[in-house]
C-alpha atoms as a PDB file:
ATOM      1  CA  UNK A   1      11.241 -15.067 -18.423  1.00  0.00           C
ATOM      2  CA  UNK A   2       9.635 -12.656 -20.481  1.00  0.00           C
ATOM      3  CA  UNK A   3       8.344 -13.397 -23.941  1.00  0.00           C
ATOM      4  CA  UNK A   4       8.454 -11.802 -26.992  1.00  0.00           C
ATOM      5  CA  UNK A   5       5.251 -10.280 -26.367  1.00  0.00           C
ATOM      6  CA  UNK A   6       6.391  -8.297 -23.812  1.00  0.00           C
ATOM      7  CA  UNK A   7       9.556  -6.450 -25.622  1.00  0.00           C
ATOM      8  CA  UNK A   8       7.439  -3.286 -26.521  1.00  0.00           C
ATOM      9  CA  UNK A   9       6.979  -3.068 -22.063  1.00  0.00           C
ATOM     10  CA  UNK A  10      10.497  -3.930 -21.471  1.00  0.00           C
ATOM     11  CA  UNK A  11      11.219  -0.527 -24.102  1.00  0.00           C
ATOM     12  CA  UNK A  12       9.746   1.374 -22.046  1.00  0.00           C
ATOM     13  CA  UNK A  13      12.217   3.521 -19.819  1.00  0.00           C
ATOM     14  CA  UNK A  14      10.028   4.076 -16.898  1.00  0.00           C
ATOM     15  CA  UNK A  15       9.002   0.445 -16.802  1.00  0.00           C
ATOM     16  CA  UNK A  16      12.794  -0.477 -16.764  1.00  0.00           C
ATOM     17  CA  UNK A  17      13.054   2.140 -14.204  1.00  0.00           C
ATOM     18  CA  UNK A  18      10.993   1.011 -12.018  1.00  0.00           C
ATOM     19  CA  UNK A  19      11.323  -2.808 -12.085  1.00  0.00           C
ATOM     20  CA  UNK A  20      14.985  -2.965 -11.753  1.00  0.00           C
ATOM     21  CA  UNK A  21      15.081  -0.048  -8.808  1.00  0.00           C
ATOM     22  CA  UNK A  22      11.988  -2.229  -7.514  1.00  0.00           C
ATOM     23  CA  UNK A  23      14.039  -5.589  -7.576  1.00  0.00           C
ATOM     24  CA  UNK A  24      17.451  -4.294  -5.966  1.00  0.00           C
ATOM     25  CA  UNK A  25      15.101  -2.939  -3.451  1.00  0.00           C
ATOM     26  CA  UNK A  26      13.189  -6.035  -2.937  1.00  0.00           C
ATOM     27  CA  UNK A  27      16.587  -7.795  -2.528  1.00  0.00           C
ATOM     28  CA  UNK A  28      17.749  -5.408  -0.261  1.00  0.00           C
ATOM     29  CA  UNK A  29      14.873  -5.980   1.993  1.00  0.00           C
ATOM     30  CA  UNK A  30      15.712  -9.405   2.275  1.00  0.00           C
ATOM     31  CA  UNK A  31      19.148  -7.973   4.042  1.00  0.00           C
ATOM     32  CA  UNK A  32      17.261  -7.084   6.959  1.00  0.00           C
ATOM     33  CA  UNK A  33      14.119  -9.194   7.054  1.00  0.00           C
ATOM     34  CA  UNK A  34      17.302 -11.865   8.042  1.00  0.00           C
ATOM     35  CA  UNK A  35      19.424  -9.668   9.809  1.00  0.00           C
ATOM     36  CA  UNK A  36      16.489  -7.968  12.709  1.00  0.00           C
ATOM     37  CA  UNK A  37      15.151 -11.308  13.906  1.00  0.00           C
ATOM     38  CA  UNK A  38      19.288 -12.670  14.138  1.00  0.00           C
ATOM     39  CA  UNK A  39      20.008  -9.402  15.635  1.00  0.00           C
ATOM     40  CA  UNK A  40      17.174 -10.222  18.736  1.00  0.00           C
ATOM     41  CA  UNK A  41      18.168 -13.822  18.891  1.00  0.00           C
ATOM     42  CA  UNK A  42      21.976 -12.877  19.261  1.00  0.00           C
ATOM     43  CA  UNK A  43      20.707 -10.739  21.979  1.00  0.00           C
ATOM     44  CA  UNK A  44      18.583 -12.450  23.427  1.00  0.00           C
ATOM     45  CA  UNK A  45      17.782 -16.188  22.686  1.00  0.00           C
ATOM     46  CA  UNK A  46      14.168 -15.687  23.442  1.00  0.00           C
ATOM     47  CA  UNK A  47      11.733 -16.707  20.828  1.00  0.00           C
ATOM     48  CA  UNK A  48       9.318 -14.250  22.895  1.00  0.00           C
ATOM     49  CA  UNK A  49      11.627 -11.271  22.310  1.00  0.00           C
ATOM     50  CA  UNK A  50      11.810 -12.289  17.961  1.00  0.00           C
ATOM     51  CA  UNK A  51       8.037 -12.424  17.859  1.00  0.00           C
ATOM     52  CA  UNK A  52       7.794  -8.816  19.359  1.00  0.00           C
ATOM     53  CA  UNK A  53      10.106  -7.725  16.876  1.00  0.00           C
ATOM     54  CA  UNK A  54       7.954  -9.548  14.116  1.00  0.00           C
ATOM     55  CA  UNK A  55       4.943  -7.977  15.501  1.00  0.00           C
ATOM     56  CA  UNK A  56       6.373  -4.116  15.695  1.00  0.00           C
ATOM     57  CA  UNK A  57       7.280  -4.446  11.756  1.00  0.00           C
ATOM     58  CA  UNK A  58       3.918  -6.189  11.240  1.00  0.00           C
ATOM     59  CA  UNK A  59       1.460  -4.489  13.465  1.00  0.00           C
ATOM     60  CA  UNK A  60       1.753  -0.727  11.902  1.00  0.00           C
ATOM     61  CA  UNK A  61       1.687  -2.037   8.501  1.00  0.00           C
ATOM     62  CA  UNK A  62      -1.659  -3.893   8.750  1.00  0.00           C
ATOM     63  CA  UNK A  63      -2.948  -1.133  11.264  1.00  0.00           C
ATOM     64  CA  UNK A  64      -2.085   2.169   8.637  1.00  0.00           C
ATOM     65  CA  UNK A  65      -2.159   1.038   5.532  1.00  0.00           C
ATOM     66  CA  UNK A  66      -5.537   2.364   4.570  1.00  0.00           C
ATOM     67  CA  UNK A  67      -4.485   5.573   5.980  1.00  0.00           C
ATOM     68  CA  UNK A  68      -0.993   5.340   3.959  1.00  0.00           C
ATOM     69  CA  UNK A  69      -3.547   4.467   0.774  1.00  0.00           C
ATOM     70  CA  UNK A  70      -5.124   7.766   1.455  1.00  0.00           C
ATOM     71  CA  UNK A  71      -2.384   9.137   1.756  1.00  0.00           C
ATOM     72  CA  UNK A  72      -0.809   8.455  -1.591  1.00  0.00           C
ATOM     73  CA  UNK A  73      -4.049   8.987  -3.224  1.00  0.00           C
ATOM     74  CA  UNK A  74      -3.951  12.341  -1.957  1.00  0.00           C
ATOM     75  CA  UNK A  75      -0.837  13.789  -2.683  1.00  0.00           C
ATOM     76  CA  UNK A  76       1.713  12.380  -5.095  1.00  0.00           C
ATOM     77  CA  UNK A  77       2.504   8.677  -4.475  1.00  0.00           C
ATOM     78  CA  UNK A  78       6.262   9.528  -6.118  1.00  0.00           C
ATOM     79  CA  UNK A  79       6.433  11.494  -3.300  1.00  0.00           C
ATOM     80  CA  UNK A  80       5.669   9.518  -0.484  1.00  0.00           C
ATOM     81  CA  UNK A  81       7.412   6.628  -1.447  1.00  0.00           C
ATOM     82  CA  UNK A  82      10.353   8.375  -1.992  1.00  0.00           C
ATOM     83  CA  UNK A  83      10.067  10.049   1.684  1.00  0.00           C
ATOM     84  CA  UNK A  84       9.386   6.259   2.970  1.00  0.00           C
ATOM     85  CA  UNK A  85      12.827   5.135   0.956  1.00  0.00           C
ATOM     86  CA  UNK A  86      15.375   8.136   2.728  1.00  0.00           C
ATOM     87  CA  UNK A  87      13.488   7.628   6.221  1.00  0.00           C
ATOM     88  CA  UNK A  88      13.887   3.442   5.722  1.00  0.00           C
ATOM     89  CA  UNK A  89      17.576   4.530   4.435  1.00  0.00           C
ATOM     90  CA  UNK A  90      18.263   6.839   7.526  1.00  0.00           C
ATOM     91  CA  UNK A  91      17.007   4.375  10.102  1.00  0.00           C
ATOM     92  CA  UNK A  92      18.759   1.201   8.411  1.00  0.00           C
ATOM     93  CA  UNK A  93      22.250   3.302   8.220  1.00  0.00           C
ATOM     94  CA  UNK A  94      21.773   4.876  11.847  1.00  0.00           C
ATOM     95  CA  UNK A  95      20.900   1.142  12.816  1.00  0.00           C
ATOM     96  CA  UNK A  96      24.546   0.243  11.217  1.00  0.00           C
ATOM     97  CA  UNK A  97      26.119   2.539  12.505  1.00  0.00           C
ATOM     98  CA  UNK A  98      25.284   2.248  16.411  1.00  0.00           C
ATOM     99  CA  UNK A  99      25.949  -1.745  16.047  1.00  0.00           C
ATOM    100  CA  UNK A 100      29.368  -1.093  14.867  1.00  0.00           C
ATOM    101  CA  UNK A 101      29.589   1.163  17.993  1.00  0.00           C
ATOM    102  CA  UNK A 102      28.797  -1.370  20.095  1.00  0.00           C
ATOM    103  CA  UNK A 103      25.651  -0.203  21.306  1.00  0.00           C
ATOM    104  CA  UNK A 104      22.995  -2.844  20.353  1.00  0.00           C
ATOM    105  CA  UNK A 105      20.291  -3.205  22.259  1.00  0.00           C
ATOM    106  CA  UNK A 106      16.737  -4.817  22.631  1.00  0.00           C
ATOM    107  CA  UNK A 107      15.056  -1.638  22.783  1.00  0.00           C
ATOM    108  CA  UNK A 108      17.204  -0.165  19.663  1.00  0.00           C
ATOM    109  CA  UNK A 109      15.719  -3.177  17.524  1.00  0.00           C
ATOM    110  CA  UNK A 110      12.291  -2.917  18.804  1.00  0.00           C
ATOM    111  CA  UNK A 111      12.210   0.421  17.808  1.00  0.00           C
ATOM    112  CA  UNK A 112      13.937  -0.020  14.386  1.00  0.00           C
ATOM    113  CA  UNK A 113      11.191  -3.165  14.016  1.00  0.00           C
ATOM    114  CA  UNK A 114       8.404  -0.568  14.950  1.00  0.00           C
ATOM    115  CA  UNK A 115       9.844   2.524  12.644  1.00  0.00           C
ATOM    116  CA  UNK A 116      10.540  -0.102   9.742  1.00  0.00           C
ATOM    117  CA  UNK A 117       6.960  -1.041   9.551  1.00  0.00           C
ATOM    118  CA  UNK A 118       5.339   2.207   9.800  1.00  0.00           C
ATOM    119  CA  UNK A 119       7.352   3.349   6.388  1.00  0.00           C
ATOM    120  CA  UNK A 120       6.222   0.294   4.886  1.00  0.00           C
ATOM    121  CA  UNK A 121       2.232   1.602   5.702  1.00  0.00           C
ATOM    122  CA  UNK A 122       2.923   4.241   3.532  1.00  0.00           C
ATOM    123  CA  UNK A 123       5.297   2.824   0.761  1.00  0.00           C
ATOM    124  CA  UNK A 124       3.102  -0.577  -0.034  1.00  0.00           C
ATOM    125  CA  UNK A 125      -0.017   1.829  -1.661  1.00  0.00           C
ATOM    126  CA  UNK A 126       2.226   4.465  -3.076  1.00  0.00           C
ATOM    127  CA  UNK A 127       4.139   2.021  -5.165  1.00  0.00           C
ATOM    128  CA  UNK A 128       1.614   0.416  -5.846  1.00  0.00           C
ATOM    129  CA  UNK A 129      -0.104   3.627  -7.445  1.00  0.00           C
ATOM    130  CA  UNK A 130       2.722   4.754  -9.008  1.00  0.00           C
ATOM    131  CA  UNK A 131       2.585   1.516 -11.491  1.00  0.00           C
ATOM    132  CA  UNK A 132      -0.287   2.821 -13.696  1.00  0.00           C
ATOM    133  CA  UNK A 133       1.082   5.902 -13.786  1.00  0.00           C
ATOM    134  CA  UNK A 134       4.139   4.879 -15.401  1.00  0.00           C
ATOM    135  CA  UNK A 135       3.314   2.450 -17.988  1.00  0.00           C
ATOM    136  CA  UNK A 136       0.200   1.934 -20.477  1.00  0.00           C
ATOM    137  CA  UNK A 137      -2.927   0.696 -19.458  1.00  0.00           C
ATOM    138  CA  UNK A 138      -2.845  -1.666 -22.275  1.00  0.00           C
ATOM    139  CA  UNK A 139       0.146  -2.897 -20.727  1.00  0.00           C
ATOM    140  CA  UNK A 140      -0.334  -2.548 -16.930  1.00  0.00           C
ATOM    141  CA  UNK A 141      -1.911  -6.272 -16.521  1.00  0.00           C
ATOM    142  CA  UNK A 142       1.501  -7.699 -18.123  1.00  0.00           C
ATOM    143  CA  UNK A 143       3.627  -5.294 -15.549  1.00  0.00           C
ATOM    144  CA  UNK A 144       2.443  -6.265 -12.621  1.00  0.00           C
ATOM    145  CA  UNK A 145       2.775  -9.745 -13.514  1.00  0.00           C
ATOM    146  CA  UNK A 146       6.496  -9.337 -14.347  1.00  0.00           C
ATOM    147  CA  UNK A 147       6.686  -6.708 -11.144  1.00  0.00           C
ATOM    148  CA  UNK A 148       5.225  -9.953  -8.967  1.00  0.00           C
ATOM    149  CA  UNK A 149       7.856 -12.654 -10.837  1.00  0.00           C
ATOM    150  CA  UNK A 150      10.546 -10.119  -9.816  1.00  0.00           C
ATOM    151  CA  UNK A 151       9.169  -9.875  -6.132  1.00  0.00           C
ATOM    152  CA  UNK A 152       9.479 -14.212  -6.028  1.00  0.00           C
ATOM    153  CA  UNK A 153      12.727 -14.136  -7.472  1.00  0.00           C
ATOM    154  CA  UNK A 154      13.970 -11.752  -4.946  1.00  0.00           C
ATOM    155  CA  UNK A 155      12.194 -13.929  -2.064  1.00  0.00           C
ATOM    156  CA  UNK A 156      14.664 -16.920  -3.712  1.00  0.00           C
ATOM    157  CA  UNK A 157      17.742 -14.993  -4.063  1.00  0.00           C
ATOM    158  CA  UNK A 158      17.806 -12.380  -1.170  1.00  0.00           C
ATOM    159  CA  UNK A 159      17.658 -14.794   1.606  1.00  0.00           C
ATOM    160  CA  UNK A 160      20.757 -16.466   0.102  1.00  0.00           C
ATOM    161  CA  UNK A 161      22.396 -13.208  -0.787  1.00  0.00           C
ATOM    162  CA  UNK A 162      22.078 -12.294   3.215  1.00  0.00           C
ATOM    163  CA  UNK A 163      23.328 -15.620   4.218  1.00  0.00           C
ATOM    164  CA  UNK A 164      26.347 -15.011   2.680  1.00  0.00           C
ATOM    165  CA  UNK A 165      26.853 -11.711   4.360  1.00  0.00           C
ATOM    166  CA  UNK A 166      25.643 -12.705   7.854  1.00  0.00           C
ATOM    167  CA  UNK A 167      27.622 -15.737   7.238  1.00  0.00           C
ATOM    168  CA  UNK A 168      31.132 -14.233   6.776  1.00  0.00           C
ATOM    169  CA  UNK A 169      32.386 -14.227   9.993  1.00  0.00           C
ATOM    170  CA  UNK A 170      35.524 -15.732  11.630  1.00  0.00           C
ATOM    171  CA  UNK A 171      33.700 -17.024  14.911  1.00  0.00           C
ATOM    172  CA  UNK A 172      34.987 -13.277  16.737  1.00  0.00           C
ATOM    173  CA  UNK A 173      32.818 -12.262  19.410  1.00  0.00           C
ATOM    174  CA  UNK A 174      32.695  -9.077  17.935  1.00  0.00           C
ATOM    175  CA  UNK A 175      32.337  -9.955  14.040  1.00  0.00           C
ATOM    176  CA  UNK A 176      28.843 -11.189  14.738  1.00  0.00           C
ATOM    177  CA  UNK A 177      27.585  -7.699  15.142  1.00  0.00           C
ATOM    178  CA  UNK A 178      30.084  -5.858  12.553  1.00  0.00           C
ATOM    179  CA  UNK A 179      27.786  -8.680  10.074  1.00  0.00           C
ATOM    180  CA  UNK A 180      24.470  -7.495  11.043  1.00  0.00           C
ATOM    181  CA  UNK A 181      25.726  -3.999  10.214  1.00  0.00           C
ATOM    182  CA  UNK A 182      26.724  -4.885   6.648  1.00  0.00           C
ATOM    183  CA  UNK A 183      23.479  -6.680   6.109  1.00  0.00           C
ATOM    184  CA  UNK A 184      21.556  -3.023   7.474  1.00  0.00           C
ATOM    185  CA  UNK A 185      23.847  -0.845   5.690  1.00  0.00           C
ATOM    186  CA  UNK A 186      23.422  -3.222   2.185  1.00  0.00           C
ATOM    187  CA  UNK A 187      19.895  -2.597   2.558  1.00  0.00           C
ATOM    188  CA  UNK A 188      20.169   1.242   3.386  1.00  0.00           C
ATOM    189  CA  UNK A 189      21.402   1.833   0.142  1.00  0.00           C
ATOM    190  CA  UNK A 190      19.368  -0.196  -1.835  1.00  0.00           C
ATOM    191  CA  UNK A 191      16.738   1.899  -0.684  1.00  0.00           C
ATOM    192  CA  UNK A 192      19.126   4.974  -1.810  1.00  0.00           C
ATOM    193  CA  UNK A 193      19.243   3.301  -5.130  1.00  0.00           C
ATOM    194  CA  UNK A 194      15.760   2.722  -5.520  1.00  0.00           C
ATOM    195  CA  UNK A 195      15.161   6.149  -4.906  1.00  0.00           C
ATOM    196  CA  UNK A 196      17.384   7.290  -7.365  1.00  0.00           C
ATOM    197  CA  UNK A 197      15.866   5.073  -9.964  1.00  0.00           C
ATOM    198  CA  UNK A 198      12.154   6.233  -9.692  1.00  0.00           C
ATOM    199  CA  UNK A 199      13.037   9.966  -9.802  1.00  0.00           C
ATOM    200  CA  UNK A 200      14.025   8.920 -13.371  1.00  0.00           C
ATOM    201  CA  UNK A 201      10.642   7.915 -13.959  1.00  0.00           C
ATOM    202  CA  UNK A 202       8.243  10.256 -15.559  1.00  0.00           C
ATOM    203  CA  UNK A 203       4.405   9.425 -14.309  1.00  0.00           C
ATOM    204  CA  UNK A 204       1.459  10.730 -15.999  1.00  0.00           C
ATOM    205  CA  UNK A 205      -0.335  13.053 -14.035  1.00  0.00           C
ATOM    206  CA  UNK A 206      -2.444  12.414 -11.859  1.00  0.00           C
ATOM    207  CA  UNK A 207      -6.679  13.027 -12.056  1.00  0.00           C
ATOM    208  CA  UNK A 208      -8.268  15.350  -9.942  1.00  0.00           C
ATOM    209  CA  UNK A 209      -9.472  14.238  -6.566  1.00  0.00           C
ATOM    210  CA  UNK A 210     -13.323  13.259  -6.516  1.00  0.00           C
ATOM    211  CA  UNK A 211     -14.342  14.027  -3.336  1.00  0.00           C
ATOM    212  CA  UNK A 212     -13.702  16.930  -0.998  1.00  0.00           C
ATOM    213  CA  UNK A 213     -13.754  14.649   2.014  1.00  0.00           C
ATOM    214  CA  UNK A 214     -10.694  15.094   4.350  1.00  0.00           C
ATOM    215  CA  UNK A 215      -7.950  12.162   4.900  1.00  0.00           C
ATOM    216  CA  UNK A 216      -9.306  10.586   7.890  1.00  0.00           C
ATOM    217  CA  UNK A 217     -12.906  10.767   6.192  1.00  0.00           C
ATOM    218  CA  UNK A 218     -11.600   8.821   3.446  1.00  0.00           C
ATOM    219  CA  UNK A 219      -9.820   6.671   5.633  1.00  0.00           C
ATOM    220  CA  UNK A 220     -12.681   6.049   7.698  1.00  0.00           C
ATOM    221  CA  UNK A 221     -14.750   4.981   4.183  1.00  0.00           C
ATOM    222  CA  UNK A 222     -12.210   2.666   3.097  1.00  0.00           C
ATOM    223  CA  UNK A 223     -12.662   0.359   6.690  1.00  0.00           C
ATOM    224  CA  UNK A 224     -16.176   0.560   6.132  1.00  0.00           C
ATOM    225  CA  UNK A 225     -16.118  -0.573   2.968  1.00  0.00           C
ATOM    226  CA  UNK A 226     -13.938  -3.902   4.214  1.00  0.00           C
ATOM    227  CA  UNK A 227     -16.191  -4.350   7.147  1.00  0.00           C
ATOM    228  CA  UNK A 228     -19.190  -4.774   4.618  1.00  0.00           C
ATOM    229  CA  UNK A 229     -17.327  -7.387   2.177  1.00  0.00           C
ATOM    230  CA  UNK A 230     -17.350 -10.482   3.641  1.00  0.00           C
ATOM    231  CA  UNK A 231     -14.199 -11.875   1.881  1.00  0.00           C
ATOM    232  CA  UNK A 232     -11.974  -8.945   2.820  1.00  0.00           C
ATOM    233  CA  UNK A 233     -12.991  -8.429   6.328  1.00  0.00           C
ATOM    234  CA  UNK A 234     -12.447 -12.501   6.799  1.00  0.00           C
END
C-alpha cells in the first residue's frame, strides 16, 4: 500500500490515469493468458500443440522488441501503444466472436498466439516510455515501483478472476467454448478501456531525436550493444 509519502504522486491525474488503465489492463491480460492455452488443450489435448501456442506469443516478443523500442523512440510512444491496444482489442473480439460461431480451430489460435505477441513487441517499450513522460522525474523511481506492485497484484488476482469466468459452465458441450469467448471478449475491452484512459493523459513532449540514423540502423545498434554486455547477452 502506498504511504503517505506518496500522496503528492497519487494527485497527479496522469499518474492515476495511467496506473488504473494500466491495472484493468494487466487484469485483463490475465483473461486470455488462461483462456489461449485452455482453448488448445480443449482442442487438442496435446501438450505439443500448448507449447506452440506459448512459443507464437513468446517468440515475436523477444525477437522485435528492440525494433518495437525503436520504434516508440521514434515516433510517439502514446501512439503506438494505443495502435497495439485497438489491434490486441480487434483480434481478441474477432477471436470471440468466431468461437461463439463455432468455428475454433488450431490454426485460428496459433495465429491469434502469433498476432498477440507481435503487439506486445511494440506495446512493452512504448509504455514503458510513456511513464517519464507523464509524471515527475523526482517522482518516476516511486511510480514504477507502485506501476510493478500493481503488475503482482494483477498476476494474484487475474488468474482467479478468469477462473471464475472459464469456470461457469454447466458441463454443455457447447458452454465450454461460449466461456473462452467471455474470457477473450473481457480482455478485448480492457484493452478498449485502457486506451481510453491514456488518451486522458497529457505527456510532456518529447526531445528531439539525436541521431539521424534510420530505424533499422538504430535497431541494429541496440543488438550490438547487448552482444557486447556480458550480463544482457547471457
Amino acid at each position: 500500500m502506498p504511504s503517505a509519502i506518496d500522496t503528492p504522486l497519487l494527485r497527479n491525474s496522469n499518474f492515476r490515469w495511467l496506473l488504473g488503465g494500466g491495472m484493468v489492463s494487466m487484469l485483463g491480460d490475465q483473461f486470455s493468458m488462461l483462456a489461449l492455452p485452455w482453448l488448445v488443450l480443449s482442442l487438442t489435448g496435446d501438450s505439443l500443440s500448448l507449447g506452440i501456442a506459448v512459443a507464437l506469443m513468446g517468440a515475436p516478443r523477444a525477437v522485435l522488441i528492440l525494433l518495437g523500442g525503436t520504434v516508440a523512440d521514434r515516433y510517439s510512444p502514446r501512439r503506438v501503444i494505443l495502435l497495439s491496444k485497438y489491434a490486441n482489442a480487434a483480434i481478441l473480439l474477432l477471436l470471440a466472436a468466431l468461437l461463439l460461431l463455432d468455428q475454433a480451430s488450431l490454426a485460428l489460435a496459433y495465429a491469434a498466439a502469433l498476432a498477440l505477441g507481435i503487439t506486445s513487441a511494440f506495446a512493452i517499450p512504448a509504455g514503458t516510455a510513456i511513464l517519464p513522460q507523464a509524471v515527475p522525474l523526482q517522482s518516476l523511481q516511486k511510480a514504477n515501483g507502485l506501476q510493478m506492485g500493481a503488475r503482482q497484484l494483477s498476476l494474484l488476482a487475474g488468474p482467479l478472476m478468469a477462473a471464475l469466468v472459464l469456470g461457469s459452465h454447466d458441463g454443455a458441450q457447447q458452454t465450454p467454448m461460449a466461456a473462452l469467448a467471455a474470457a477473450f471478449a473481457i480482455d478485448a475491452l480492457t484493452f478498449l478501456f485502457s486506451a481510453w484512459t491514456l488518451r486522458q493523459v497529457s505527456l510532456r513532449p518529447l526531445a528531439a531525436a539525436a541521431t539521424a540514423q534510420g530505424m533499422w540502423r538504430d535497431t541494429a545498434a541496440g543488438l550490438a550493444l547487448v552482444w557486447r554486455d556480458i550480463p544482457l547477452r547471457s
